[in-house]
PDB file of N, CA and C in Angstrom:
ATOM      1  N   UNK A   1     100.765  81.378 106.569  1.00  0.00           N
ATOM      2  CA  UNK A   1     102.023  82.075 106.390  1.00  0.00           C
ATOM      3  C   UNK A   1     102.111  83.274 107.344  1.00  0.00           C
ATOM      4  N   UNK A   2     101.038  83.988 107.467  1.00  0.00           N
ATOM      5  CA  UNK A   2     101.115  84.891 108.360  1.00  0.00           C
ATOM      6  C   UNK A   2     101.140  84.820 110.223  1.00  0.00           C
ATOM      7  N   UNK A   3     100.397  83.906 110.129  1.00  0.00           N
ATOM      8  CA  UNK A   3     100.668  83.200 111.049  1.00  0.00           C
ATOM      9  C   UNK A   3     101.708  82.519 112.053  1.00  0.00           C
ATOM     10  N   UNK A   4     102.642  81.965 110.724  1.00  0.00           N
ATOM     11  CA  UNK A   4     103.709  81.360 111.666  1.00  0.00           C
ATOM     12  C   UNK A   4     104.440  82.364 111.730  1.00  0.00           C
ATOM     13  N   UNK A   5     105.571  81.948 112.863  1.00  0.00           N
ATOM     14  CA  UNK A   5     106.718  82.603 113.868  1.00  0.00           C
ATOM     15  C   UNK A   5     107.249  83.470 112.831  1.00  0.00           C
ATOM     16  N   UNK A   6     107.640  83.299 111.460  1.00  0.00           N
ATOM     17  CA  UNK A   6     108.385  83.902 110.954  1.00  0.00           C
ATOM     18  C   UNK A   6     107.554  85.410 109.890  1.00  0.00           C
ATOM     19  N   UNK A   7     106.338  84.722 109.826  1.00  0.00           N
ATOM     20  CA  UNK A   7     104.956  85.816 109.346  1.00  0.00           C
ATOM     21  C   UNK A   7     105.392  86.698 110.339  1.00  0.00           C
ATOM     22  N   UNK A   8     104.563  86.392 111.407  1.00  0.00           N
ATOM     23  CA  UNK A   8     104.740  87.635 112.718  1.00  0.00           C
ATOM     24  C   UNK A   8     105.595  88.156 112.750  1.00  0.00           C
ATOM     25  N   UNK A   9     106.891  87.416 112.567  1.00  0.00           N
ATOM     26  CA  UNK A   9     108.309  88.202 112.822  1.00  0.00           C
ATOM     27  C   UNK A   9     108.328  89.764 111.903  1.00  0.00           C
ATOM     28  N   UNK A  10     107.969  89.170 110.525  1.00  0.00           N
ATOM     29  CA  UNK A  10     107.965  90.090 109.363  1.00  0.00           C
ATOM     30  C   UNK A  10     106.831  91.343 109.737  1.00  0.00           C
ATOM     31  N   UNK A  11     105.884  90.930 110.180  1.00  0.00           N
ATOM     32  CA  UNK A  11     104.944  92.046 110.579  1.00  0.00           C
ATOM     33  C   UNK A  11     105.140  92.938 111.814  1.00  0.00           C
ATOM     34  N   UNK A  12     105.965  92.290 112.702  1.00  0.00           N
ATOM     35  CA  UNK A  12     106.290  92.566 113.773  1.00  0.00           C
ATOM     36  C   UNK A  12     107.463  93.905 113.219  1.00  0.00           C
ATOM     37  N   UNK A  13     108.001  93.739 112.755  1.00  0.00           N
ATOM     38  CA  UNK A  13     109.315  94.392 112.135  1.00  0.00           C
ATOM     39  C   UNK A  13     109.139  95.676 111.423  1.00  0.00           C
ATOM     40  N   UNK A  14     107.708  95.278 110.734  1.00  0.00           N
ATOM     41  CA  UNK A  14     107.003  96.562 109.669  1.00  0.00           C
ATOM     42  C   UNK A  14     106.436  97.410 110.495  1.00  0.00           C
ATOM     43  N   UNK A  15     105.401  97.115 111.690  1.00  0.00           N
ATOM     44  CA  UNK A  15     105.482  98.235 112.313  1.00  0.00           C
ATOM     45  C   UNK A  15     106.069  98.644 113.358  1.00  0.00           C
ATOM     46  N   UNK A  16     107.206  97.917 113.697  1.00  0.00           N
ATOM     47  CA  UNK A  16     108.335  99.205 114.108  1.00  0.00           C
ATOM     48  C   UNK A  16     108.959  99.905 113.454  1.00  0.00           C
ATOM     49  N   UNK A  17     108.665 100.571 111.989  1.00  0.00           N
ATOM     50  CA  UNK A  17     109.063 101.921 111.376  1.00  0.00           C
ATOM     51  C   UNK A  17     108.668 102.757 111.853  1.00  0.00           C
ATOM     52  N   UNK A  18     109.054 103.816 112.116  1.00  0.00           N
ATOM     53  CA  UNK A  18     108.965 104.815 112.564  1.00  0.00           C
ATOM     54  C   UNK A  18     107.766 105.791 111.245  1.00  0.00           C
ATOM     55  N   UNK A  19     107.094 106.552 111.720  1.00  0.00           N
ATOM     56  CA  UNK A  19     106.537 107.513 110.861  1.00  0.00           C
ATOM     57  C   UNK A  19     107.793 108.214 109.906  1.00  0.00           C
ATOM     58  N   UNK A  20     107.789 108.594 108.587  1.00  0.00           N
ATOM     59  CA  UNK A  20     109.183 109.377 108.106  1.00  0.00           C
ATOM     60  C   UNK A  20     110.361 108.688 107.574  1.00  0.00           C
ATOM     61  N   UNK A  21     110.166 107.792 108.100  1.00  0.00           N
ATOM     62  CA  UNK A  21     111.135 106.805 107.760  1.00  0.00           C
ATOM     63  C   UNK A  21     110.307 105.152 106.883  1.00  0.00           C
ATOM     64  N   UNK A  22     111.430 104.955 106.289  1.00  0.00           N
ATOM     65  CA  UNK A  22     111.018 103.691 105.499  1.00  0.00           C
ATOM     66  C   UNK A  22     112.109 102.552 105.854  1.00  0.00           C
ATOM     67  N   UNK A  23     111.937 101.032 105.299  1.00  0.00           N
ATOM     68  CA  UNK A  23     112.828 100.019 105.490  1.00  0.00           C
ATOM     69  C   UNK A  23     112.861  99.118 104.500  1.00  0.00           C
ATOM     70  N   UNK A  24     113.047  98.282 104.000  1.00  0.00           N
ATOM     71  CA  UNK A  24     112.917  96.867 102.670  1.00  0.00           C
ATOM     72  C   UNK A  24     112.443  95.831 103.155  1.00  0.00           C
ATOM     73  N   UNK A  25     111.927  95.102 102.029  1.00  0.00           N
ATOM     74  CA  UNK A  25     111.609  93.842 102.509  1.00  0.00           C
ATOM     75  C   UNK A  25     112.929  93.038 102.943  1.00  0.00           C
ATOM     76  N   UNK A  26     113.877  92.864 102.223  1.00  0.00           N
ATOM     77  CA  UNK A  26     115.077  92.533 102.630  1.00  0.00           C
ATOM     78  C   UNK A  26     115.277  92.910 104.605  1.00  0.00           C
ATOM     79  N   UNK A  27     114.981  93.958 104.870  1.00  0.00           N
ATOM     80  CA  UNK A  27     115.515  94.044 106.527  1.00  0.00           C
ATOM     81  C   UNK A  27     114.417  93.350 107.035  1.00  0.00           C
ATOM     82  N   UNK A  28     112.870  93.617 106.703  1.00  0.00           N
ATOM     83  CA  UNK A  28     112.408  92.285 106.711  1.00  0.00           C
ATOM     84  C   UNK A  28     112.315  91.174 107.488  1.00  0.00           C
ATOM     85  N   UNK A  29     112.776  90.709 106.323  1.00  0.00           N
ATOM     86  CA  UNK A  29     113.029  89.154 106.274  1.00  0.00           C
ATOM     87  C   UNK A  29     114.303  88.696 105.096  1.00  0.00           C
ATOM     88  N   UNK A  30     115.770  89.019 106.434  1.00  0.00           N
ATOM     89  CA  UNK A  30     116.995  88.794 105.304  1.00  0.00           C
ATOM     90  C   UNK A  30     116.738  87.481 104.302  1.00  0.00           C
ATOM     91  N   UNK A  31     116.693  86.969 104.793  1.00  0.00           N
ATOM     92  CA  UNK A  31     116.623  85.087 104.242  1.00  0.00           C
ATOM     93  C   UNK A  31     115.999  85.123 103.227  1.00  0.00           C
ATOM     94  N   UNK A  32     114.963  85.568 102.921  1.00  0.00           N
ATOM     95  CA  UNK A  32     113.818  85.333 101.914  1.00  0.00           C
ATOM     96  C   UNK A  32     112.830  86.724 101.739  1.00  0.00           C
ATOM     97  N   UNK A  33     113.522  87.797 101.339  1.00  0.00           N
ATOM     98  CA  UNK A  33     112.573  88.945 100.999  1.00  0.00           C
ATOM     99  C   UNK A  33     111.171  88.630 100.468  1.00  0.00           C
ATOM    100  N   UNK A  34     110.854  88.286  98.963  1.00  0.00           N
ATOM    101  CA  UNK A  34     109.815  87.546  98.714  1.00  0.00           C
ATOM    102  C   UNK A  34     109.222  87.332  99.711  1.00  0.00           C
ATOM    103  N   UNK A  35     109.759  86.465 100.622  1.00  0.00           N
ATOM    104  CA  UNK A  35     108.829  85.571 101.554  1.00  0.00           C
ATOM    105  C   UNK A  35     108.015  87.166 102.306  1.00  0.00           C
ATOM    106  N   UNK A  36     108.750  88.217 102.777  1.00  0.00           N
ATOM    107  CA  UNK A  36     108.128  89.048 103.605  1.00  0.00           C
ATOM    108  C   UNK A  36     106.993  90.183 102.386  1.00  0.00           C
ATOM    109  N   UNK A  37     107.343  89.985 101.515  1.00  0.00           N
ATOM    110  CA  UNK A  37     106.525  90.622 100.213  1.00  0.00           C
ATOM    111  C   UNK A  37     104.979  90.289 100.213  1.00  0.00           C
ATOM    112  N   UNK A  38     105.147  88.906 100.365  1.00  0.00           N
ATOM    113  CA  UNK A  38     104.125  87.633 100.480  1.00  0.00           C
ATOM    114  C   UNK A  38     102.965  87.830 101.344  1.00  0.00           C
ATOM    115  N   UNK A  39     104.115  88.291 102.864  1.00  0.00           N
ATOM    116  CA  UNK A  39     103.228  88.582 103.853  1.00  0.00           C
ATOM    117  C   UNK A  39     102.357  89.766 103.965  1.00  0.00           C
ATOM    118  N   UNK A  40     103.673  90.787 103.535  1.00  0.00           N
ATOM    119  CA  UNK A  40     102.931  92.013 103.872  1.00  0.00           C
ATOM    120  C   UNK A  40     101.308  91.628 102.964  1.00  0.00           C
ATOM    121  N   UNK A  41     101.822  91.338 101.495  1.00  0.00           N
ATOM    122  CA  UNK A  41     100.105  91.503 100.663  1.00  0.00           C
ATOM    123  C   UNK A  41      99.071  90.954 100.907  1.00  0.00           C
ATOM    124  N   UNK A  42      99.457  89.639 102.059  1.00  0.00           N
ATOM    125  CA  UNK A  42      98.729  89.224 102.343  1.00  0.00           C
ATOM    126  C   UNK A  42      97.912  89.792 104.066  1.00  0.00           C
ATOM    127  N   UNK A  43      98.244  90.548 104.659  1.00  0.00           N
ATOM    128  CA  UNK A  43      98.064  91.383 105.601  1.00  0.00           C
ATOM    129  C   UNK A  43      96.831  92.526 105.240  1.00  0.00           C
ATOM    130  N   UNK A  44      95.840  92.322 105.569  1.00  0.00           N
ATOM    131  CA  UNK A  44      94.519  93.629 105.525  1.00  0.00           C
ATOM    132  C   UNK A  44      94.556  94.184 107.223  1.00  0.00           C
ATOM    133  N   UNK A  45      95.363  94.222 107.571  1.00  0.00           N
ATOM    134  CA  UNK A  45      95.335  95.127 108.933  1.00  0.00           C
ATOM    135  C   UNK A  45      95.623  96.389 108.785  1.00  0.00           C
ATOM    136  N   UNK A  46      94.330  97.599 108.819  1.00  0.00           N
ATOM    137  CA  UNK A  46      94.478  98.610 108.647  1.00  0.00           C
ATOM    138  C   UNK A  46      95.765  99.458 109.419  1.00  0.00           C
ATOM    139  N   UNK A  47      96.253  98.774 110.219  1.00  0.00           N
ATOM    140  CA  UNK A  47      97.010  99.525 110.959  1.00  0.00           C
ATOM    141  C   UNK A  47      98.492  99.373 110.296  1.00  0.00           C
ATOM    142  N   UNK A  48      98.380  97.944 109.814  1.00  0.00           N
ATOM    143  CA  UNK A  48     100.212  98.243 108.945  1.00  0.00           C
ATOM    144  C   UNK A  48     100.835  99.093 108.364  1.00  0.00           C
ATOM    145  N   UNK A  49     101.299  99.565 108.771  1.00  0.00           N
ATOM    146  CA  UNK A  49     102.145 101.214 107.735  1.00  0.00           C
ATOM    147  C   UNK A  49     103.207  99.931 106.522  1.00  0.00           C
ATOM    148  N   UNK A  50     102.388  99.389 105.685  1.00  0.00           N
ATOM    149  CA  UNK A  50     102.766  98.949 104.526  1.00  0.00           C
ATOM    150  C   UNK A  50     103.160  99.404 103.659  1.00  0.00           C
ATOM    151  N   UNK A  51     103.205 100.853 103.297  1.00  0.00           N
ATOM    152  CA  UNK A  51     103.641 101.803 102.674  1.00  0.00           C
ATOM    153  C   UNK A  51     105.431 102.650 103.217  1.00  0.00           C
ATOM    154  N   UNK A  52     105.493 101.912 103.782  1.00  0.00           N
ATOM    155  CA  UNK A  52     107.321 102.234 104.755  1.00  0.00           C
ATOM    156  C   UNK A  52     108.201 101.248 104.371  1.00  0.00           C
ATOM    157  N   UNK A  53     107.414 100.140 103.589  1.00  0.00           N
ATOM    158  CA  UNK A  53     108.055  98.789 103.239  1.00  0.00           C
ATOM    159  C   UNK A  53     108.480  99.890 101.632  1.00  0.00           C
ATOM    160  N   UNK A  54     109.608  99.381 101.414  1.00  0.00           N
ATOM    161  CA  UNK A  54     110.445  99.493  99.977  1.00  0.00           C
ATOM    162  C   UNK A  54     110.959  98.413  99.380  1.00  0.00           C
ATOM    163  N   UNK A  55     111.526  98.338  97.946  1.00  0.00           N
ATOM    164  CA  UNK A  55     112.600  97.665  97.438  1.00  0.00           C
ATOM    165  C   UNK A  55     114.249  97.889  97.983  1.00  0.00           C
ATOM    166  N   UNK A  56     114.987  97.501  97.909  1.00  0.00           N
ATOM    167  CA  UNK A  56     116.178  97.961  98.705  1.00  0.00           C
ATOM    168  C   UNK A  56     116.869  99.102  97.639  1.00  0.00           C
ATOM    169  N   UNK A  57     116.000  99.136  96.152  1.00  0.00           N
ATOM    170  CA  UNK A  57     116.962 100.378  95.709  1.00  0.00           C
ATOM    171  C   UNK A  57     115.617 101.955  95.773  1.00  0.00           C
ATOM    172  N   UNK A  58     115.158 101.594  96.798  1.00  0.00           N
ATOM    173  CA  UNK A  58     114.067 102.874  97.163  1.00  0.00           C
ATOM    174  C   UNK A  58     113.416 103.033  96.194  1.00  0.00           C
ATOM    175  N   UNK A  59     113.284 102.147  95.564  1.00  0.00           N
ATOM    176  CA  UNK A  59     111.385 101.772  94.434  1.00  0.00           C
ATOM    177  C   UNK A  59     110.244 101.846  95.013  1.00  0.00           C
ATOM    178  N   UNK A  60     109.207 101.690  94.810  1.00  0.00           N
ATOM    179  CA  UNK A  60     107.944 101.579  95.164  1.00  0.00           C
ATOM    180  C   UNK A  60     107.380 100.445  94.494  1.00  0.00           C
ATOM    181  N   UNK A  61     107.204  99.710  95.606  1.00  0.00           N
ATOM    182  CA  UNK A  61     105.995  98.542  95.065  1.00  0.00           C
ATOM    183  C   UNK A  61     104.399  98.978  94.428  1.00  0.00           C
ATOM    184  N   UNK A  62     104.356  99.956  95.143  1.00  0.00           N
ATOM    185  CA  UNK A  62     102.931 100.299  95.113  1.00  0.00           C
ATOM    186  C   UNK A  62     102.410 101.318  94.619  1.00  0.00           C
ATOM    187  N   UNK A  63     103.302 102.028  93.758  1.00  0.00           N
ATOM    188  CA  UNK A  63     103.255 103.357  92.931  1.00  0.00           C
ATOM    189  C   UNK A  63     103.077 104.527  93.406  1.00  0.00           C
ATOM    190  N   UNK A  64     102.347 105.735  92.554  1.00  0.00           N
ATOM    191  CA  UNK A  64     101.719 106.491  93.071  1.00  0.00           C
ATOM    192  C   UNK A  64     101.140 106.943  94.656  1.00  0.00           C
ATOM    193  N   UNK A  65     100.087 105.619  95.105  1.00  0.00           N
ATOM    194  CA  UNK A  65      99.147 105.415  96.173  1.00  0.00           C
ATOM    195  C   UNK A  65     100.299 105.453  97.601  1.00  0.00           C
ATOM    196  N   UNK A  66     101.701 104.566  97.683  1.00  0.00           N
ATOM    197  CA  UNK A  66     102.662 104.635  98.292  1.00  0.00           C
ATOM    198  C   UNK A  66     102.998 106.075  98.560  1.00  0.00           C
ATOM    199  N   UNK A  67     103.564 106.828  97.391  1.00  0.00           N
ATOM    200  CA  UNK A  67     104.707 108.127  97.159  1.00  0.00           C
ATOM    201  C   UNK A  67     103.555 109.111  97.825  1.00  0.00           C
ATOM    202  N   UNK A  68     102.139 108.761  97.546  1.00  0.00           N
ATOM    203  CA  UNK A  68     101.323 109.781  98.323  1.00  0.00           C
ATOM    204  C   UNK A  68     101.819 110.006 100.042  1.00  0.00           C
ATOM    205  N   UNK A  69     101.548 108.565 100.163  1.00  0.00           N
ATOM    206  CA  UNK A  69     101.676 108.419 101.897  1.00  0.00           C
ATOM    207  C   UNK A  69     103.166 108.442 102.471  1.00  0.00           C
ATOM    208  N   UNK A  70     104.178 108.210 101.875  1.00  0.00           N
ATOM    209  CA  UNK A  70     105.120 108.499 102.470  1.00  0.00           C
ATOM    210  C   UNK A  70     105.986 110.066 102.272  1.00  0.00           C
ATOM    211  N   UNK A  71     105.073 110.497 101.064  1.00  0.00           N
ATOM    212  CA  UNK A  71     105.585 112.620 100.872  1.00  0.00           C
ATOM    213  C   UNK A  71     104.971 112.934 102.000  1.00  0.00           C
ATOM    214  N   UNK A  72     103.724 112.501 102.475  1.00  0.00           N
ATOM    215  CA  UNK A  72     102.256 112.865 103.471  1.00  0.00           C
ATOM    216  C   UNK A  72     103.546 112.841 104.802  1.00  0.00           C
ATOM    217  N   UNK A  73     104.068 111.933 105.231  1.00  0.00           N
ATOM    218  CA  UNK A  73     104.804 111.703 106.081  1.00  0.00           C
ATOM    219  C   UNK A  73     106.908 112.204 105.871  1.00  0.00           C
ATOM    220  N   UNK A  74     107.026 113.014 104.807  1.00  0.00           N
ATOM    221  CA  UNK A  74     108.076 113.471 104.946  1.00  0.00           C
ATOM    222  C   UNK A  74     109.521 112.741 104.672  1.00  0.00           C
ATOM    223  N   UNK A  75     108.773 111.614 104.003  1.00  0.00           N
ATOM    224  CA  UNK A  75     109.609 110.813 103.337  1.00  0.00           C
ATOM    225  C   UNK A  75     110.432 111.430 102.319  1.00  0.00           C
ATOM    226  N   UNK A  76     111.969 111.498 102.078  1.00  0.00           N
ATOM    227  CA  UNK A  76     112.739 112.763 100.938  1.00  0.00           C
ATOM    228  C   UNK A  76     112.763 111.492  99.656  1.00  0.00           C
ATOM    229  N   UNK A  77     112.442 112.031  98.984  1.00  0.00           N
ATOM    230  CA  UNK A  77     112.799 111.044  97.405  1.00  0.00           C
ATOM    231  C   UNK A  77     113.939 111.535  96.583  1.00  0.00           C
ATOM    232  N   UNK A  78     114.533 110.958  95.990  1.00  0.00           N
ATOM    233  CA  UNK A  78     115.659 111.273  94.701  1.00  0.00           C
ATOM    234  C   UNK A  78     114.536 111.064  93.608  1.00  0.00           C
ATOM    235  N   UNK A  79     114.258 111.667  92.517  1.00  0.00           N
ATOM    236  CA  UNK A  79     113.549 111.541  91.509  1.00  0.00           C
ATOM    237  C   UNK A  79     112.008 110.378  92.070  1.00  0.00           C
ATOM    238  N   UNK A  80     112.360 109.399  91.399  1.00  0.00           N
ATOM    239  CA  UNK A  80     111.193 108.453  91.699  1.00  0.00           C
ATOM    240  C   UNK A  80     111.344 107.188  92.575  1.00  0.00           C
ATOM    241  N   UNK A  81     113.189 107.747  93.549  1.00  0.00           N
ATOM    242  CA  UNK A  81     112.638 106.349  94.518  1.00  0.00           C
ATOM    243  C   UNK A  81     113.465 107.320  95.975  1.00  0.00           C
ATOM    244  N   UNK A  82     112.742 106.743  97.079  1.00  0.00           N
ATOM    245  CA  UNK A  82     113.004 106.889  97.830  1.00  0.00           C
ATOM    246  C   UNK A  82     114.556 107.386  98.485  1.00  0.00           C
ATOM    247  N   UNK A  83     114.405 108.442  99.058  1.00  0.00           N
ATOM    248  CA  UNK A  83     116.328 108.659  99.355  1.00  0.00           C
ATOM    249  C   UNK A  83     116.815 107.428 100.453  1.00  0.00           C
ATOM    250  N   UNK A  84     117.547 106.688 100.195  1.00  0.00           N
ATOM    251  CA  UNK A  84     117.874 105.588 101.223  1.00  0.00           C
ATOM    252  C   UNK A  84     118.384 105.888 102.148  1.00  0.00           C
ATOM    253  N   UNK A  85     119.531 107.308 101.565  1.00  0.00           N
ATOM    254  CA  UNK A  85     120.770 107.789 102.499  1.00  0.00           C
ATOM    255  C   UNK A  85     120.196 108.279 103.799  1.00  0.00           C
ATOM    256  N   UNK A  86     118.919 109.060 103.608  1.00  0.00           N
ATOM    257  CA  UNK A  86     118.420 109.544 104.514  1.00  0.00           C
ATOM    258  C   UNK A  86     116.922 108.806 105.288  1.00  0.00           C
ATOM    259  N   UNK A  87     116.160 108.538 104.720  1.00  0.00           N
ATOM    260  CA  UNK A  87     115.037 107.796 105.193  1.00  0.00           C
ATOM    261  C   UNK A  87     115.218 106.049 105.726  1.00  0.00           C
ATOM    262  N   UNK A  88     115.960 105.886 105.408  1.00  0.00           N
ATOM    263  CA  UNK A  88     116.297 104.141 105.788  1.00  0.00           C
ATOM    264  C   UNK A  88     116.277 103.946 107.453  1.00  0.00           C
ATOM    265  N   UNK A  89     115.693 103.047 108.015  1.00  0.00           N
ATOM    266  CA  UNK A  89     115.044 102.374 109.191  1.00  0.00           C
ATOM    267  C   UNK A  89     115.945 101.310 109.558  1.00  0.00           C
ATOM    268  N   UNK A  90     116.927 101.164 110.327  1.00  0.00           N
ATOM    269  CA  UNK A  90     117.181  99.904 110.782  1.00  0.00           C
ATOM    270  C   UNK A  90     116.664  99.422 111.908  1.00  0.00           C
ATOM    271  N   UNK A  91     115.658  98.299 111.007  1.00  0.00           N
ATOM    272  CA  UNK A  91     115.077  97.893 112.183  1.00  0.00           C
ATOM    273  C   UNK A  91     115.192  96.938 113.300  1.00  0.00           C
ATOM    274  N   UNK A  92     116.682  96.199 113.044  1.00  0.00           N
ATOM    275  CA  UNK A  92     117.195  95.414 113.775  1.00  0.00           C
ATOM    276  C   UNK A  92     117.266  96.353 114.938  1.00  0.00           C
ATOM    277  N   UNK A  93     118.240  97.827 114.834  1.00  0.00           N
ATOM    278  CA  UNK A  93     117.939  98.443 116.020  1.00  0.00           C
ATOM    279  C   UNK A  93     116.534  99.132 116.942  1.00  0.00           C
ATOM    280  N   UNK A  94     115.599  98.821 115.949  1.00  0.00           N
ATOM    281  CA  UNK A  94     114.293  99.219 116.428  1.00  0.00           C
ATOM    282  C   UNK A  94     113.342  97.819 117.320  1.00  0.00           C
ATOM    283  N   UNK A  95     113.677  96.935 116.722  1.00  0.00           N
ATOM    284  CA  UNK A  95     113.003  95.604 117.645  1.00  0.00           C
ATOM    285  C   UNK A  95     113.713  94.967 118.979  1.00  0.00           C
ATOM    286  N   UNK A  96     112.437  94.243 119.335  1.00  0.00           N
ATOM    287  CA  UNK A  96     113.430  94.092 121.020  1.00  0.00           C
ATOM    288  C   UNK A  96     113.453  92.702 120.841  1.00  0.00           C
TER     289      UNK A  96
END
């Protein structure tokens, strides 16, 4: 899964976030969020900023361990999810 064209695509996509900024699995991988959910967990590459990945209503998949690393990086929150208005990544305009 990670592997094929559309794995890479999804990984390819995650780290073009920017530090500060976050994005969804949805921008992702429109078609099949899940499917990019899948990938990321399945990804042990220390280098993935996997923690920039969100739900599209600025949840945290990953609790606590997440909200550490993205306050660390200046990420603004509304209560307990991510501010979208301001931190959101489009990464269609970030990939080539």
């Amino acid at each position: 899964m990670i592997e094929s064209p559309r794995g890479r695509d999804v990984l390819r996509r995650a780290r073009s976030v920017p530090e500060g900024f976050v994005t969804t699995y949805g921008d992702l991988c429109p078609e099949a969020p899940r499917f990019a959910g899948t990938v990321m967990s399945a990804c042990h590459d220390p280098d993935l900023p996997w923690h920039r990945i969100v739900r599209a209503d600025g949840s945290l998949a990953k609790g606590d361990r997440q909200r550490c690393l993205l306050e660390a990086e200046g990420v603004p929150f509304r209560g307990s999810r991510v501010d979208m208005r301001i931190a959101w990544a489009d990464v269609e305009s970030l990939v080539d």
